[in-house]
Protein backbone atom coordinates (compact mmCIF):
# COMPACT_ATOMS: atom_id res chain seq x y z
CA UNK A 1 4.07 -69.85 -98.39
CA UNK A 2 2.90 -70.00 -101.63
CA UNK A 3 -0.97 -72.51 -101.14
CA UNK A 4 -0.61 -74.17 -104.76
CA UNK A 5 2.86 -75.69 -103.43
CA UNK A 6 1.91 -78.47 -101.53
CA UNK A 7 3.13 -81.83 -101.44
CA UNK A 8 1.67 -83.81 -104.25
CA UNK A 9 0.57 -80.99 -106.16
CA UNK A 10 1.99 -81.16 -110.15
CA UNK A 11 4.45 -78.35 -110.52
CA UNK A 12 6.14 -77.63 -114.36
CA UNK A 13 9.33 -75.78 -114.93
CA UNK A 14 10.09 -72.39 -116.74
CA UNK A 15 10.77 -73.57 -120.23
CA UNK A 16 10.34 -77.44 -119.62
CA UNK A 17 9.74 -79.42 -122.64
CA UNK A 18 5.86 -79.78 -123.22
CA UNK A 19 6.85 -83.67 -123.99
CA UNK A 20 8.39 -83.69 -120.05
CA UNK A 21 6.02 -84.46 -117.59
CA UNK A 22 4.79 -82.90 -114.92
CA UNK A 23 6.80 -83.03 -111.59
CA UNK A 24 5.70 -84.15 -108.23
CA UNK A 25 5.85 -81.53 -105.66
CA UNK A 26 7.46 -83.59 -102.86
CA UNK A 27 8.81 -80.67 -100.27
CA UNK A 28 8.32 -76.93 -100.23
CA UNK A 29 11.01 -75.27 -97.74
CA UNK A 30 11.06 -71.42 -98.05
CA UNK A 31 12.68 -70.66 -101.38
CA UNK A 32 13.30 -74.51 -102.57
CA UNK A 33 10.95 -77.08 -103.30
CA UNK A 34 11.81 -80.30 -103.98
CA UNK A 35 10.74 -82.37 -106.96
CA UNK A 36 10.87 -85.35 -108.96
CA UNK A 37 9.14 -87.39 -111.66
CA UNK A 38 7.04 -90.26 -111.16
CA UNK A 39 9.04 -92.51 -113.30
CA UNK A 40 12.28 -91.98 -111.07
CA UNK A 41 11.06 -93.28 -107.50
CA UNK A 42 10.87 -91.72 -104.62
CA UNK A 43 14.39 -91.83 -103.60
CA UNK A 44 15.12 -89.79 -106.51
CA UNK A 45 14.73 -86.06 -106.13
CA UNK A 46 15.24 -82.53 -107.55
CA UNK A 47 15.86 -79.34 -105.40
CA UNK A 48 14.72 -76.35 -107.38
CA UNK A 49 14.37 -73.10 -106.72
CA UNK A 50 10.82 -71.67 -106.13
CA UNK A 51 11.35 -68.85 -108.93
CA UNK A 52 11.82 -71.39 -111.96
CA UNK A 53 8.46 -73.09 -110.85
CA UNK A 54 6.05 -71.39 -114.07
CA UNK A 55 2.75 -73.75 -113.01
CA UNK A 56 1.48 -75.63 -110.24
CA UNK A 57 -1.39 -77.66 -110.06
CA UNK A 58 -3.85 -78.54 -107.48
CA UNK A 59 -3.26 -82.24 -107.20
């Protein structure tokens, strides 16, 4: 398990926008994390693969 991906960390995407915000880390499951911004609730959420995760914050 990667120890920077933990829920409520700030993760950014490989090749997101640098005018996108950062993403909430909300789940981390083996090769899928799930994300989502802050603006869309936290119904609202992204499953991503691990791989296109380029930075992760320490939240």
């Amino acid at each position: 398990m990667n120890q920077q991906l933990r829920p409520g960390n700030f993760v950014r995407l490989k090749g997101q926008p640098s005018d996108l915000p950062d993403f909430v880390l909300e789940r981390y499951l083996g090769p899928f994390c799930w994300i989502r911004q802050q603006a869309w609730g936290q119904c609202v959420q992204w499953k991503v693969n691990v791989a296109r995760i380029e930075d992760a914050q320490l939240g």
